[in-house]
C-alpha atoms as a PDB file:
ATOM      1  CA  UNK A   1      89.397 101.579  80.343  1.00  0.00           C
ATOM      2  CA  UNK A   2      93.219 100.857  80.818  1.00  0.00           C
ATOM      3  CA  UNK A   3      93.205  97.166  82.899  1.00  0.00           C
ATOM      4  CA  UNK A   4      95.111  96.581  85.988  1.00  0.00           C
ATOM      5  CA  UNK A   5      98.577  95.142  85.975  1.00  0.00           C
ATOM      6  CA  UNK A   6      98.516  92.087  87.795  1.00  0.00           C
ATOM      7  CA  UNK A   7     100.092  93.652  91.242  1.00  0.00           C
ATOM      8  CA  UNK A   8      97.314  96.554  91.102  1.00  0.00           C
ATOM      9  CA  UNK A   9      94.738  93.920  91.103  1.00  0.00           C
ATOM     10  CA  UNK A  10      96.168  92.474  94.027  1.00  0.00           C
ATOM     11  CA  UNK A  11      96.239  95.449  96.059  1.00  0.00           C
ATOM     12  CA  UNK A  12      92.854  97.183  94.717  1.00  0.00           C
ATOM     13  CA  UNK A  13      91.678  93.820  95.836  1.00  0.00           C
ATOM     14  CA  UNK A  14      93.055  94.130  99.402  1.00  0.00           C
ATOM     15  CA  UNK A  15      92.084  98.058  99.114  1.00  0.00           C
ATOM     16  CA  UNK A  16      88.291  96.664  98.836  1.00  0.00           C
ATOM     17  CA  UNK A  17      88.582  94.162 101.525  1.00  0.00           C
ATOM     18  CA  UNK A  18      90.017  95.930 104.252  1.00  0.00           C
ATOM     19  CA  UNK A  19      88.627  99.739 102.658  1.00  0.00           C
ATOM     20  CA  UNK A  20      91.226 102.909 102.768  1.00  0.00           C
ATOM     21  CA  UNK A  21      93.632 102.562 105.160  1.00  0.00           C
ATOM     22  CA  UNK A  22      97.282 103.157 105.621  1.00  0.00           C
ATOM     23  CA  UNK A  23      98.651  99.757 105.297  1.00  0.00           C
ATOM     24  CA  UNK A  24      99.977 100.009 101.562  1.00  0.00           C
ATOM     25  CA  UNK A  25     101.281 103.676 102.266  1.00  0.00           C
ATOM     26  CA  UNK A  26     104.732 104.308 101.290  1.00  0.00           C
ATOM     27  CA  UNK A  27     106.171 107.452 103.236  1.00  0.00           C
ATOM     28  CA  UNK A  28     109.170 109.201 102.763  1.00  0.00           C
ATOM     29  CA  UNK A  29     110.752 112.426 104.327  1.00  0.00           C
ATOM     30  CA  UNK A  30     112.668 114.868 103.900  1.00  0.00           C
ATOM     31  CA  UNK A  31     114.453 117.084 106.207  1.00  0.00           C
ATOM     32  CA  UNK A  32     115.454 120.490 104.430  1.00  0.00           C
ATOM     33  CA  UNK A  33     117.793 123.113 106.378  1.00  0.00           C
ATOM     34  CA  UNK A  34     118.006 126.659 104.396  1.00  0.00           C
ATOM     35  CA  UNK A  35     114.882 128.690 102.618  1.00  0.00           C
ATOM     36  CA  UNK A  36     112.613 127.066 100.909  1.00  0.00           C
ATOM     37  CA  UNK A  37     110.362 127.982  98.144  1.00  0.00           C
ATOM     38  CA  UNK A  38     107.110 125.882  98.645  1.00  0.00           C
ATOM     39  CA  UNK A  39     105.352 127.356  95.788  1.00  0.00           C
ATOM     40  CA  UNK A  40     108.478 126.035  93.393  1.00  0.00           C
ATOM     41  CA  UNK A  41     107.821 123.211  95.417  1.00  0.00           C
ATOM     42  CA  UNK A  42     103.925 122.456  94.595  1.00  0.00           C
ATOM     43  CA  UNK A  43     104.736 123.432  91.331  1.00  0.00           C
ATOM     44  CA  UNK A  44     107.545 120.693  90.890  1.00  0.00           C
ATOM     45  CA  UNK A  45     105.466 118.571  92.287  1.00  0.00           C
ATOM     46  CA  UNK A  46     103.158 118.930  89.739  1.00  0.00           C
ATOM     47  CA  UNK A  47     105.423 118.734  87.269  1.00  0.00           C
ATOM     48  CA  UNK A  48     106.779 115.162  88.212  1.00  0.00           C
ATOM     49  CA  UNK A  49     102.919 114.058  88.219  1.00  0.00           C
ATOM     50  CA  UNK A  50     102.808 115.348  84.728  1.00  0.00           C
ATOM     51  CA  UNK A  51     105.708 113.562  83.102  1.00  0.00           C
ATOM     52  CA  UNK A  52     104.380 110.054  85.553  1.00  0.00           C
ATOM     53  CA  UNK A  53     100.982 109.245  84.444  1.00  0.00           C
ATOM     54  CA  UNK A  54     100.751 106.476  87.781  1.00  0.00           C
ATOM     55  CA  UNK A  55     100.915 109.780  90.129  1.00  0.00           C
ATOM     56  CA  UNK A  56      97.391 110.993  88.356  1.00  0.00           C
ATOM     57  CA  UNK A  57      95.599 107.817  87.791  1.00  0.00           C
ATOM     58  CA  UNK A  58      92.724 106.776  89.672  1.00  0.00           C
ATOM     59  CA  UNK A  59      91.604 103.112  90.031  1.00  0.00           C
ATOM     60  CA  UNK A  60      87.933 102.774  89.114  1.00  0.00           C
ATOM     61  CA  UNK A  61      85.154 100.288  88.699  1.00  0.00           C
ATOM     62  CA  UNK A  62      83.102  99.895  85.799  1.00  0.00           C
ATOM     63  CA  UNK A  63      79.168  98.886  85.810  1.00  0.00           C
ATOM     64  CA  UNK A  64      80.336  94.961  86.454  1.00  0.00           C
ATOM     65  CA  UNK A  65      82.692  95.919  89.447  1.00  0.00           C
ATOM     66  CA  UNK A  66      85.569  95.287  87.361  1.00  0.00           C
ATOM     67  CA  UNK A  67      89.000  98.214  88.092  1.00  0.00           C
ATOM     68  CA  UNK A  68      90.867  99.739  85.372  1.00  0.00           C
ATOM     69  CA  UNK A  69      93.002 102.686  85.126  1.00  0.00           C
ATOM     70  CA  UNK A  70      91.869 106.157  84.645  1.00  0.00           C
ATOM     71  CA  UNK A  71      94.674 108.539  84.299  1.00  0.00           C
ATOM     72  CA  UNK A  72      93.844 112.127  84.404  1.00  0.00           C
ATOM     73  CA  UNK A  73      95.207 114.767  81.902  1.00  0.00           C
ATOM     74  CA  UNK A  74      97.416 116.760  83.488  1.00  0.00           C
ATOM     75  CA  UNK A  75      95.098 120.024  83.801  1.00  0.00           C
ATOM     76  CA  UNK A  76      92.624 117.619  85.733  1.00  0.00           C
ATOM     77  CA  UNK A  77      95.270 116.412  88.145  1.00  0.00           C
ATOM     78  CA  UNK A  78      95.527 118.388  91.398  1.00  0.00           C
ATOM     79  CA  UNK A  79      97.575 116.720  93.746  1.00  0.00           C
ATOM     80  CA  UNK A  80      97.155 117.801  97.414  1.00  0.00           C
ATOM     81  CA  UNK A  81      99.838 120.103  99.117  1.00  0.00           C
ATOM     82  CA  UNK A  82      99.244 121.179 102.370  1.00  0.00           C
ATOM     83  CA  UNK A  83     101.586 123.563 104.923  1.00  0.00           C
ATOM     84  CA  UNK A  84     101.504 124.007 108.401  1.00  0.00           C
ATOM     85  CA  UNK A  85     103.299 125.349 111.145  1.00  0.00           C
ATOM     86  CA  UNK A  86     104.709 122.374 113.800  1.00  0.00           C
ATOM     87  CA  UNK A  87     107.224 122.489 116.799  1.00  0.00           C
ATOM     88  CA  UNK A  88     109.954 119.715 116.945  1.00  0.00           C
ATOM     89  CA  UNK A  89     108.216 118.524 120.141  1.00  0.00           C
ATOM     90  CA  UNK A  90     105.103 118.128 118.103  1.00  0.00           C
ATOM     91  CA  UNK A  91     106.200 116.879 114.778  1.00  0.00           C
ATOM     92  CA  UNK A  92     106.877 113.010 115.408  1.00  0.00           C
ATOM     93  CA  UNK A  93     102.954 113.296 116.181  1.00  0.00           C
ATOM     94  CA  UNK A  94     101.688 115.541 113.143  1.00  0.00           C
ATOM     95  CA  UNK A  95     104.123 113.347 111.211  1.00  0.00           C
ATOM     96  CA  UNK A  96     102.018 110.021 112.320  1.00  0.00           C
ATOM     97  CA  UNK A  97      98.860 111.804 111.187  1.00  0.00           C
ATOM     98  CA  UNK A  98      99.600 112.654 108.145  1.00  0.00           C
ATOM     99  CA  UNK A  99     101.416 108.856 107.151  1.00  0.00           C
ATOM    100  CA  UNK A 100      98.539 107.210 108.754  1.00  0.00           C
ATOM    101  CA  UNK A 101      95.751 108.164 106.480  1.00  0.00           C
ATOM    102  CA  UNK A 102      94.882 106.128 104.128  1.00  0.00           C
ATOM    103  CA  UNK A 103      93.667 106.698 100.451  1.00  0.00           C
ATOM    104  CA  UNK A 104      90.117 106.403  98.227  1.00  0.00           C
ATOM    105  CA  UNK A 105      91.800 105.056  95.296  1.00  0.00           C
ATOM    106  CA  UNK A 106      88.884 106.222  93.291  1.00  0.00           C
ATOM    107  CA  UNK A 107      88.506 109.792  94.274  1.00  0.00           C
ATOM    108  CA  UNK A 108      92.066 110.773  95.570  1.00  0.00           C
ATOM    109  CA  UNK A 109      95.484 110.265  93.303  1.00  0.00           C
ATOM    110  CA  UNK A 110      97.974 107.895  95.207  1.00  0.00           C
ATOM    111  CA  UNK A 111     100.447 110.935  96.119  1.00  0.00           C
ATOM    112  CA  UNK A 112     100.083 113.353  99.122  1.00  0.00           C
ATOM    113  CA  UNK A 113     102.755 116.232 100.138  1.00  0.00           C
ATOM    114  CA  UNK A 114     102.360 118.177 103.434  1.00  0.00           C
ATOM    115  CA  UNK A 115     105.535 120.620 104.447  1.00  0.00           C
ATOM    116  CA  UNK A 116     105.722 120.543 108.132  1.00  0.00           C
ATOM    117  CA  UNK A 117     107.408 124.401 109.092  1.00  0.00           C
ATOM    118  CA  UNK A 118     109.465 123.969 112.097  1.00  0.00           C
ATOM    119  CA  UNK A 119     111.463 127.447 111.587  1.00  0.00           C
ATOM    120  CA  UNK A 120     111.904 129.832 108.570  1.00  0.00           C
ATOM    121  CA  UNK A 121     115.076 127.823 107.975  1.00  0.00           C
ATOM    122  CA  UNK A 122     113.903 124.217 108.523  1.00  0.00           C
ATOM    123  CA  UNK A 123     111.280 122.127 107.319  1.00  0.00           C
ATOM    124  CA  UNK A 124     110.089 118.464 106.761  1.00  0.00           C
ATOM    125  CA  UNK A 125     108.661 117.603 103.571  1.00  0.00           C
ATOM    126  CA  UNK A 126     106.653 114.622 103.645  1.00  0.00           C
ATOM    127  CA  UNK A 127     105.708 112.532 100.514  1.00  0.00           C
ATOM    128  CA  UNK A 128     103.085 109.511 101.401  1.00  0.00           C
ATOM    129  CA  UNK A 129     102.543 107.658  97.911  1.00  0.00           C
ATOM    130  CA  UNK A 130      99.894 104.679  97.657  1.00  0.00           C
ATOM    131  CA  UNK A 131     101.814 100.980  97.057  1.00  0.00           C
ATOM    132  CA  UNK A 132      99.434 100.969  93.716  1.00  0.00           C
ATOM    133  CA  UNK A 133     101.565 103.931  92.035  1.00  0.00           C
ATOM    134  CA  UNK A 134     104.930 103.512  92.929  1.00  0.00           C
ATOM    135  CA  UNK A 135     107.296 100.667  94.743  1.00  0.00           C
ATOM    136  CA  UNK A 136     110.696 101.706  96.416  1.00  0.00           C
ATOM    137  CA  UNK A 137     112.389 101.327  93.310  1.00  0.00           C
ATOM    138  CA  UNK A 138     110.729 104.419  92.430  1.00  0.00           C
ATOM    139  CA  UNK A 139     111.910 106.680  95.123  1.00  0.00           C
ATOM    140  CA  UNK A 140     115.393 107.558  93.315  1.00  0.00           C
ATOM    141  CA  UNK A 141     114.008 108.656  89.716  1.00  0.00           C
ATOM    142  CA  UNK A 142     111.295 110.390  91.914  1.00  0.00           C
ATOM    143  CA  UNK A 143     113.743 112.759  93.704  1.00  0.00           C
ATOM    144  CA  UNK A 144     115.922 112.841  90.840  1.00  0.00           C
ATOM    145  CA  UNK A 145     112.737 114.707  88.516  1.00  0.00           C
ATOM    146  CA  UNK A 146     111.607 116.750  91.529  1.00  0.00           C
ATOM    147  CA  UNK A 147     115.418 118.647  92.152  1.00  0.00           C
ATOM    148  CA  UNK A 148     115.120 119.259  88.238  1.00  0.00           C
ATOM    149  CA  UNK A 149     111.489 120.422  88.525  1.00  0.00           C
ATOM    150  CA  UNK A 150     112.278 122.145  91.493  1.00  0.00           C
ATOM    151  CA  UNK A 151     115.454 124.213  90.282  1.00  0.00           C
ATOM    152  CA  UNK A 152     113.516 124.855  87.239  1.00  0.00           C
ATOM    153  CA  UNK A 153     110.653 126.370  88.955  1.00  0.00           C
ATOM    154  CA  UNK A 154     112.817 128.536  91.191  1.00  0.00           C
ATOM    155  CA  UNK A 155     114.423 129.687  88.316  1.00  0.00           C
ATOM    156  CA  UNK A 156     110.800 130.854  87.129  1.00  0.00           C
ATOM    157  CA  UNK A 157     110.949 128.159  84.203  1.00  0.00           C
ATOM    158  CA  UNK A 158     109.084 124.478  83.938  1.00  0.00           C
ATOM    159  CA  UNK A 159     111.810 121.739  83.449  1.00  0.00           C
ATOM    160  CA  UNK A 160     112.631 120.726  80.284  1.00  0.00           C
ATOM    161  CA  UNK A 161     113.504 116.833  79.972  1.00  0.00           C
ATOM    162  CA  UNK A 162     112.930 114.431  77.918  1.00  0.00           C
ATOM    163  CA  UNK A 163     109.460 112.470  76.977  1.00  0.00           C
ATOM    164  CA  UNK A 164     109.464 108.921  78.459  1.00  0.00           C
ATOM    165  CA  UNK A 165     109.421 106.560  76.379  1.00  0.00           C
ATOM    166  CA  UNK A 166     106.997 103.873  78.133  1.00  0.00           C
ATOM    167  CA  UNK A 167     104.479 105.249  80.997  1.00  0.00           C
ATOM    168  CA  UNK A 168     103.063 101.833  83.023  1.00  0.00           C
ATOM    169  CA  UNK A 169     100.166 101.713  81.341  1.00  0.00           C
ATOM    170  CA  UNK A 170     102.091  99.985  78.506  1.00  0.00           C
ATOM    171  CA  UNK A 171     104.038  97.657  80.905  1.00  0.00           C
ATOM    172  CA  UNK A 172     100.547  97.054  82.026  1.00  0.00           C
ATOM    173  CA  UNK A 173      99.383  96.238  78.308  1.00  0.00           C
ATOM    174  CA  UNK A 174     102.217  94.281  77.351  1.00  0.00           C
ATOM    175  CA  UNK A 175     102.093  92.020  80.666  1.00  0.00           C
ATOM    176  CA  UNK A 176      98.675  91.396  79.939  1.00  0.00           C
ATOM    177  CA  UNK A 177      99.527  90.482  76.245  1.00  0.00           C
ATOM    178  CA  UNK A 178     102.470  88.354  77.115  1.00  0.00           C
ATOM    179  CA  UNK A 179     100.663  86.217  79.647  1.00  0.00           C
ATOM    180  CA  UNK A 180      96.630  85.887  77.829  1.00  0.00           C
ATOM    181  CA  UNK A 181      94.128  84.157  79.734  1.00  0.00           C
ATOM    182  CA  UNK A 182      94.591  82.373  82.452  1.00  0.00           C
ATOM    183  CA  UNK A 183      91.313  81.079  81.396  1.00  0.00           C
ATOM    184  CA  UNK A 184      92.465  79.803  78.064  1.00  0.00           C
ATOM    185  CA  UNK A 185      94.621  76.414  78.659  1.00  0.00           C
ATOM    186  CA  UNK A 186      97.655  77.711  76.091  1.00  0.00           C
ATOM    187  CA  UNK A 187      98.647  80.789  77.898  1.00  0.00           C
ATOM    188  CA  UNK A 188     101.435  81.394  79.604  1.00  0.00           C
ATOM    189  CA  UNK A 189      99.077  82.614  82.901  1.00  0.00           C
ATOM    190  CA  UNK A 190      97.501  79.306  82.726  1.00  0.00           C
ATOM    191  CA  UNK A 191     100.769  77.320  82.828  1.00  0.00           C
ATOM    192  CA  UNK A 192     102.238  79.353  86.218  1.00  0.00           C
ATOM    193  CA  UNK A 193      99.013  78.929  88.028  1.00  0.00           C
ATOM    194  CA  UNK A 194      99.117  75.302  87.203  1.00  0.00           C
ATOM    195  CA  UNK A 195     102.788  75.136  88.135  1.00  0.00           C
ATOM    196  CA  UNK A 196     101.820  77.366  91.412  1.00  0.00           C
ATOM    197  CA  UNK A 197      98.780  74.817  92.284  1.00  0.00           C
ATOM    198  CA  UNK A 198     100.705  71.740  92.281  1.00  0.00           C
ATOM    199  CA  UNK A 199     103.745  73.341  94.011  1.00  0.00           C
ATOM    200  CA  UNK A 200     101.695  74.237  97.108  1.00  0.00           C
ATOM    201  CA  UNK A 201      99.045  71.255  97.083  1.00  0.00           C
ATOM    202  CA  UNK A 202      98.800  69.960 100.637  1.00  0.00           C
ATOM    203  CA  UNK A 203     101.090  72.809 102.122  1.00  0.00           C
ATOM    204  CA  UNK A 204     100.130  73.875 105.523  1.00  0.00           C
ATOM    205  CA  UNK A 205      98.635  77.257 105.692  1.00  0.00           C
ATOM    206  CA  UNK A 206      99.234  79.581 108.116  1.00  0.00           C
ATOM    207  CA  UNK A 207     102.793  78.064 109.198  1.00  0.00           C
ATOM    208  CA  UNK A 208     101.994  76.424 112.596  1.00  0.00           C
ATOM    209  CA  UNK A 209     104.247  78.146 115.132  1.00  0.00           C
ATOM    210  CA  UNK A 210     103.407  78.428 118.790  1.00  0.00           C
ATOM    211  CA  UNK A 211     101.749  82.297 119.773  1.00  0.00           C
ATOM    212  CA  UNK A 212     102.033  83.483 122.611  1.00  0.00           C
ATOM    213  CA  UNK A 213      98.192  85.382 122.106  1.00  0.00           C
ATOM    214  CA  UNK A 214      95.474  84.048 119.970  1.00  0.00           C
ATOM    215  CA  UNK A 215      95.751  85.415 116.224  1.00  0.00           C
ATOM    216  CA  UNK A 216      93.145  87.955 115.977  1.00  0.00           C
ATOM    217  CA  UNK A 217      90.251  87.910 113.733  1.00  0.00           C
ATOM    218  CA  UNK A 218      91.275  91.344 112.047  1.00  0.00           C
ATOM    219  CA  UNK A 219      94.777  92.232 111.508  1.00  0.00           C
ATOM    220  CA  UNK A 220      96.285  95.198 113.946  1.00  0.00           C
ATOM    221  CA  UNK A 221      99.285  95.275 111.772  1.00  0.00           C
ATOM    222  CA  UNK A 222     101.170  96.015 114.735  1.00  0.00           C
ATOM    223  CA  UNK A 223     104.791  94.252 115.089  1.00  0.00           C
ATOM    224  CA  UNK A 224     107.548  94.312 117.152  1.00  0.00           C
ATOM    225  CA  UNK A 225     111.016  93.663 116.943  1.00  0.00           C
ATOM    226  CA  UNK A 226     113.147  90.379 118.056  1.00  0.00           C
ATOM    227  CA  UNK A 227     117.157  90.903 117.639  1.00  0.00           C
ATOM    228  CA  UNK A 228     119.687  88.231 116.401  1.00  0.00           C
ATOM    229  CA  UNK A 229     122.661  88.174 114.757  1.00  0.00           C
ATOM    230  CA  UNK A 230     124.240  85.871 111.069  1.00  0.00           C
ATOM    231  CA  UNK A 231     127.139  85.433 111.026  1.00  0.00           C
ATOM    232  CA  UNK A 232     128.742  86.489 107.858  1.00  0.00           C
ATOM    233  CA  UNK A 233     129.560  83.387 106.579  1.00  0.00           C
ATOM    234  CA  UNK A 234     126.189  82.397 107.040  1.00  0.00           C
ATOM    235  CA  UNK A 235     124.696  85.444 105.361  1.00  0.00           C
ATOM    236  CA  UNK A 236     127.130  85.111 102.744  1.00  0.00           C
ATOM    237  CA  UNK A 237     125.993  81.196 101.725  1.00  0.00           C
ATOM    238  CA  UNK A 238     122.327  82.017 102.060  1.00  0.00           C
ATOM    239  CA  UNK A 239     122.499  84.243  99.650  1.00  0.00           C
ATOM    240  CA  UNK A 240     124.442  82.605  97.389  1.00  0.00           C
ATOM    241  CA  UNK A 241     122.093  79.179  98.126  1.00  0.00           C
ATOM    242  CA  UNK A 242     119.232  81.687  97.015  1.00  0.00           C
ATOM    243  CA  UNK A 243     120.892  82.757  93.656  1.00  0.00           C
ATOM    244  CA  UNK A 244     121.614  79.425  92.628  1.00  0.00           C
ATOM    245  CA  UNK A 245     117.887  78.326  92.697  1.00  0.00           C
ATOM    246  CA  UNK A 246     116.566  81.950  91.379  1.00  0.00           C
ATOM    247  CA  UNK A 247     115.081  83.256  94.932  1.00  0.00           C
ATOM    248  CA  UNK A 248     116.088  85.714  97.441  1.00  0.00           C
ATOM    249  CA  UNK A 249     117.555  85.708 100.747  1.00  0.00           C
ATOM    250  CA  UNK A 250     114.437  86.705 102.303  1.00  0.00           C
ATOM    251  CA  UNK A 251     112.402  83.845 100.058  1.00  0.00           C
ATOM    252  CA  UNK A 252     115.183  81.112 100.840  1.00  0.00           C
ATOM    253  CA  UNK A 253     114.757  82.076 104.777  1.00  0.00           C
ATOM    254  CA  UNK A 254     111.175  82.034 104.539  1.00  0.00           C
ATOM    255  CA  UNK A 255     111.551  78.252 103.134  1.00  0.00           C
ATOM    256  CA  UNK A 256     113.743  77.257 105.793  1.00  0.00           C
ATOM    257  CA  UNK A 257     111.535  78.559 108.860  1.00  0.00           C
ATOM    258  CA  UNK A 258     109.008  76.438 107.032  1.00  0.00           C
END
């Protein structure tokens, strides 16, 4: 069995704790004016799961408990595309429904299309992926595979393209090869969780800030939304303080509100 890379494990891990849910969704939609051809459509979809191997792999346990990846040939990988009929009135709603549910990473493949109808001329095509297949880096060559999928397929042809050359199973492989053990005391996994548990010894954990309601025992994942303005000058520099010590913007503001 094909292991986890080391941000799988992380979220199978929270997967298991909190069970399917819709936390680690990634949604996107689109809206589409003009005819469209859904059958061109499932069948590009299925097309773009066939050249990715992370849109048809399952995350499984073996008899110890431990995950690996099990991707599914391509004949074996049916990924769900559903169509109904919505109003506009009713499609924020049906949208919310559909983004909402979570996934069984063991039984369902981490990529879900429904085409909402709202006319013969106008539809919304939503795409909810699971975090464990795809990041938002992934969005772009995503699109970019289904139009040539798609315009193949209404064209009555499958797309021809090009083999990749790595699938992330072999990212997977090589990141496990590149860091070892962090059980053996030479590897380089061993070293940065050293380095990691020195860095945060005696670091105060959750930050202390004053609430204005008693953090809750399970997490509603609920938020809201608090407006301020940087200046640009100020945006500018933290950003640039954040490249000089190889962090981001979002890490070097994090370290300040600590």
């Amino acid at each position: 069995m094909i292991p986890l890379s080391f941000a799988q494990r992380r979220l199978w891990f929270l997967h298991r704790l909190e069970g399917p849910s819709a936390t680690y969704n990634i949604p996107f939609a689109l809206r589409l004016k003009g005819p469209l051809d859904t059958a061109a459509l499932a069948a590009a979809t299925t097309d773009v799961a066939t050249r990715h191997e992370s849109l048809r792999t399952l995350i499984v346990e073996d008899a110890d408990g431990t995950p690996g990846q099990r991707i599914l040939p391509p004949a074996e990988a049916v990924l769900p595309f559903h169509l109904t009929d919505t109003t506009p009135q009713d499609l924020d709603g049906a949208l919310e429904k559909v983004l909402r549910r979570g996934f069984h990473l063991d039984t369902e493949l981490p990529l879900r299309t429904t085409v909402f109808t709202l006319s013969p001329h106008e539809h919304v095509v939503a795409f909810v992926f699971h975090h464990i297949a795809v990041d938002g880096a992934s969005m772009a060559p995503f699109l970019n595979d289904l139009v040539t999928a798609y315009t193949a397929r209404r064209q009555g042809q499958a797309p021809h393209w090009t083999p990749l050359a790595v699938q992330y199973k072999d990212y997977t492989l090589w990141q496990r090869q590149l860091l070892g053990d962090e059980d053996d005391p030479e590897s380089v996994a061993a070293a940065q969780i050293d380095y990691w548990q020195h860095e945060l010894d005696g670091v105060i954990q959750p930050v202390q800030l004053p609430l204005d309601r008693p953090r809750p025992t399970m997490p509603g994942h609920h938020g809201g939304h608090v407006s301020f303005t940087l200046e640009p000058e100020l945006l500018t520099g933290l950003g640039k303080l954040a490249a000089d010590h190889g962090a981001t913007a979002p890490m070097a503001a994090q370290a300040a509100l600590t």
